[in-house]
Protein backbone atom coordinates (compact mmCIF):
# COMPACT_ATOMS: atom_id res chain seq x y z
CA UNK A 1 0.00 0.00 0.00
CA UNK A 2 1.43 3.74 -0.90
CA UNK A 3 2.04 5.83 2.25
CA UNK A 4 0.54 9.06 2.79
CA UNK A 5 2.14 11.61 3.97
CA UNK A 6 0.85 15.06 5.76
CA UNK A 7 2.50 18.45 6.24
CA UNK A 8 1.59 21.59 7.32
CA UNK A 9 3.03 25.21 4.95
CA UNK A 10 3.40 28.22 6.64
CA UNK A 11 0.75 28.97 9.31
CA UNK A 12 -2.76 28.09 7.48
CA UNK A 13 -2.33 25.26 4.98
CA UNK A 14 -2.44 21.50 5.49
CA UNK A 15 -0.74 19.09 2.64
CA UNK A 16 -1.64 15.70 2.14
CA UNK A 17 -0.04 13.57 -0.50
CA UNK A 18 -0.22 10.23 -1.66
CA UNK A 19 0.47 8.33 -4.94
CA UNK A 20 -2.23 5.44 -5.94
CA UNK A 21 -2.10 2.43 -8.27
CA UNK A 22 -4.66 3.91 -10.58
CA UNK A 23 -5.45 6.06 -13.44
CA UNK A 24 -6.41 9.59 -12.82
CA UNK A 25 -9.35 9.08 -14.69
CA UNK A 26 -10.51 6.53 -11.91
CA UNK A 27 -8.87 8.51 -9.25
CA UNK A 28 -11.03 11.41 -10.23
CA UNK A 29 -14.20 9.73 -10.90
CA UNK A 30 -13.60 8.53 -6.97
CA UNK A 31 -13.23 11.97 -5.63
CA UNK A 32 -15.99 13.34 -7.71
CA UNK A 33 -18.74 10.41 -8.19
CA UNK A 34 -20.92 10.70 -5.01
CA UNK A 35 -21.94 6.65 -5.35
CA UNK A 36 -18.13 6.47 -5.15
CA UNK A 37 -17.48 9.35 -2.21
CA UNK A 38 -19.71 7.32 -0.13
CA UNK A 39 -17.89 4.02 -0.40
CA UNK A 40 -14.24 5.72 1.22
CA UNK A 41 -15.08 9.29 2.28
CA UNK A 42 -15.74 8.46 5.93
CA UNK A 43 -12.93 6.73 8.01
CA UNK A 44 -14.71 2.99 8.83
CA UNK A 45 -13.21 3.42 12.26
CA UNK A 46 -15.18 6.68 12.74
CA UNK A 47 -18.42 6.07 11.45
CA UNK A 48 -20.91 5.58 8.70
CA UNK A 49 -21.52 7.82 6.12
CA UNK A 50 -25.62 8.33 5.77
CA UNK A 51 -25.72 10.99 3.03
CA UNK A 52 -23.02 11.92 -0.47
CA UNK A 53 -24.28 14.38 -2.77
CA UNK A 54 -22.47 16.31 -5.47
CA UNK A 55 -23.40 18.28 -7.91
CA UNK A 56 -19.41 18.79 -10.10
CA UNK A 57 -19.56 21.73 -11.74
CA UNK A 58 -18.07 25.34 -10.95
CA UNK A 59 -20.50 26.97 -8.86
CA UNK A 60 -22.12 23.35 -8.05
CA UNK A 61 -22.43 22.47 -4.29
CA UNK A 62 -21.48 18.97 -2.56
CA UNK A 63 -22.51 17.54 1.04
CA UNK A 64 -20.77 14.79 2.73
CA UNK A 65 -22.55 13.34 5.93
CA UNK A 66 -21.29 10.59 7.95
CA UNK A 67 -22.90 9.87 11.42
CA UNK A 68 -20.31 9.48 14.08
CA UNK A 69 -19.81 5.95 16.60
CA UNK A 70 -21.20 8.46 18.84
CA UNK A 71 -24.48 8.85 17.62
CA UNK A 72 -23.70 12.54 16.18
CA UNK A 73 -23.86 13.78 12.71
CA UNK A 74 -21.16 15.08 11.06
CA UNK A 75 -21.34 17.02 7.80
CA UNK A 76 -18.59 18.99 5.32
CA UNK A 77 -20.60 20.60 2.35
CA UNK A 78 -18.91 23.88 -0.17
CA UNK A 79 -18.93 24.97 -3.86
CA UNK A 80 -16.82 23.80 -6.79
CA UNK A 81 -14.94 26.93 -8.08
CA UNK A 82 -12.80 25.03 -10.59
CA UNK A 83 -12.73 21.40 -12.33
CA UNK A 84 -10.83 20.67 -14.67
CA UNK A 85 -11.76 16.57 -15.18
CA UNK A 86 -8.89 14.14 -14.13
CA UNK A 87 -6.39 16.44 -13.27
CA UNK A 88 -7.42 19.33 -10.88
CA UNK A 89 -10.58 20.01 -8.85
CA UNK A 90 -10.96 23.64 -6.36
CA UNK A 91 -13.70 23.65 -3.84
CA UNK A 92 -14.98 25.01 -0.43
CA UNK A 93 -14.89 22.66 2.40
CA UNK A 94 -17.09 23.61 5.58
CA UNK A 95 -17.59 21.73 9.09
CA UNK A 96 -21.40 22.43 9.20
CA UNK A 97 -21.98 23.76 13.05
CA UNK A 98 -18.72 25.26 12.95
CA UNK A 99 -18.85 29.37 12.17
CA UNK A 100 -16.78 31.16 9.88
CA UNK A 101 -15.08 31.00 6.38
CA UNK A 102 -14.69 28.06 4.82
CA UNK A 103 -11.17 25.75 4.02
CA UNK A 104 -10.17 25.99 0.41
CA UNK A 105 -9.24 22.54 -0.99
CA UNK A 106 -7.35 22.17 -4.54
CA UNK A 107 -6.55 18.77 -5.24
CA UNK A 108 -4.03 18.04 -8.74
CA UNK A 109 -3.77 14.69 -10.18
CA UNK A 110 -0.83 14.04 -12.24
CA UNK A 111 0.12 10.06 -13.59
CA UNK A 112 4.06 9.62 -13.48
CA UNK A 113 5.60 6.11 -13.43
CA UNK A 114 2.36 3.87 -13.33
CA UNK A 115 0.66 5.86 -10.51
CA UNK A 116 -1.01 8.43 -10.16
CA UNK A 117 0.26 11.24 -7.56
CA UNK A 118 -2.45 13.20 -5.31
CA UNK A 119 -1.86 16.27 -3.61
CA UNK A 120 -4.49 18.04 -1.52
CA UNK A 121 -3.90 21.05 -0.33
CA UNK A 122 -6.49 22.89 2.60
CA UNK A 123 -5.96 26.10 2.90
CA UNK A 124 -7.53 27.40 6.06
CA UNK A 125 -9.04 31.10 6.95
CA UNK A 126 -6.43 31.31 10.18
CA UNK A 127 -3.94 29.62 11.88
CA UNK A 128 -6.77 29.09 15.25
CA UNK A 129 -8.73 27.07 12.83
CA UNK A 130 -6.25 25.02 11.08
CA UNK A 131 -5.10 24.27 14.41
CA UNK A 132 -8.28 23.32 15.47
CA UNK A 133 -8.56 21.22 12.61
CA UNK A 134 -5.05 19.34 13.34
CA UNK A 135 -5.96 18.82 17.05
CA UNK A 136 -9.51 17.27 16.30
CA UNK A 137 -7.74 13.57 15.41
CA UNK A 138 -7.76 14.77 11.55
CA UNK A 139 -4.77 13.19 10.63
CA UNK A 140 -5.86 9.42 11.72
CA UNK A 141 -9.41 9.59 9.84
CA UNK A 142 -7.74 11.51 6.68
CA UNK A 143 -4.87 8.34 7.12
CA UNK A 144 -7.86 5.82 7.08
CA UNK A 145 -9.96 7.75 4.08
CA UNK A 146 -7.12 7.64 1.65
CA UNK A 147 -6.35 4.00 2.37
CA UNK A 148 -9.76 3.24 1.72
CA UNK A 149 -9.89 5.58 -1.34
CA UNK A 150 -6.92 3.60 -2.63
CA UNK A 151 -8.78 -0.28 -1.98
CA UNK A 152 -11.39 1.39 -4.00
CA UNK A 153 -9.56 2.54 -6.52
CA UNK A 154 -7.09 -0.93 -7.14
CA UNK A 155 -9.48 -2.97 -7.53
C-alpha cells in the first residue's frame, strides 16, 4: 500500500499527499462520483456515512454526511470553483456547526511512473482554525480515508 504523507506550509495550509495504483481518470471519478465518495469518504473506524451528494460543476455544491460511533452527525458541504476533469478540482470545504469562512481545498492529479500522484492542499481562513482542525484527530481519519480511497480505486 502507498504511504501518505501530511504536512503543514506556513501557518494556514495543510498538505496531504499520496500516490495510488490507478489512473487519474478513476482517481477522479472517486473523488468526484458521489456513489463512489460514499464508499471511502468516511474513516470505517469513525463512522458511517448516511448521506453523499455532489453536484461537479463550478459553482455546483457537494454535502458529505457521515454519522459518528457516537451517535452525532457530522457534515462537510462547499462549492466547486474550478474542475478541470482528471487532473485538478478547487472547492470550499465547511464543518457544518462550525462558524466562519470556509477551508479551500485544490486537489491536482498528475500520472508519473504507473501511478497516479495526489496532492491536496487545505488552505484554512487562520492559523486558530487550522489548528483546530489538526488537534480534532484529523490526521488518523484523513490516514484511514485515503487508504480506503486507494482499496477502491485498485481494484
Amino acid at each position: 500500500m502507498n504511504e501518505t504523507t501530511m504536512k503543514l506550509e506556513g501557518d494556514r495550509t495543510i498538505v496531504i499527499a499520496r500516490a495510488f495504483d490507478a489512473s487519474a481518470r478513476t482517481l477522479f471519478e472517486a473523488v468526484t462520483n458521489p456513489e463512489l465518495v460514499a464508499r471511502w469518504w468516511a474513516p470505517k473506524s469513525h463512522g458511517t456515512i448516511i448521506s453523499c451528494t455532489a453536484d461537479v460543476r463550478v459553482g455546483g455544491i457537494y454535502r458529505y454526511a457521515m454519522r459518528a460511533n457516537s451517535g452525532q452527525e457530522v457534515a462537510f458541504s462547499g462549492e466547486y470553483r474550478e474542475v478541470t476533469p482528471h487532473s485538478r478540482l478547487v472547492f470550499t470545504s465547511m464543518f457544518e456547526g462550525v462558524p466562519g469562512e470556509p477551508a479551500v481545498v485544490t486537489v491536482t492529479l498528475e500520472e508519473r511512473g504507473g501511478k497516479t500522484h495526489m496532492i491536496h492542499e487545505e488552505v484554512y481562513p487562520s492559523a486558530a482554525v487550522r489548528d483546530m482542525v489538526i488537534q480534532s484527530g484529523m490526521e488518523k481519519g484523513m490516514r484511514e480515508a485515503m487508504d480506503q480511497l486507494e482499496v477502491l480505486v485498485s481494484q
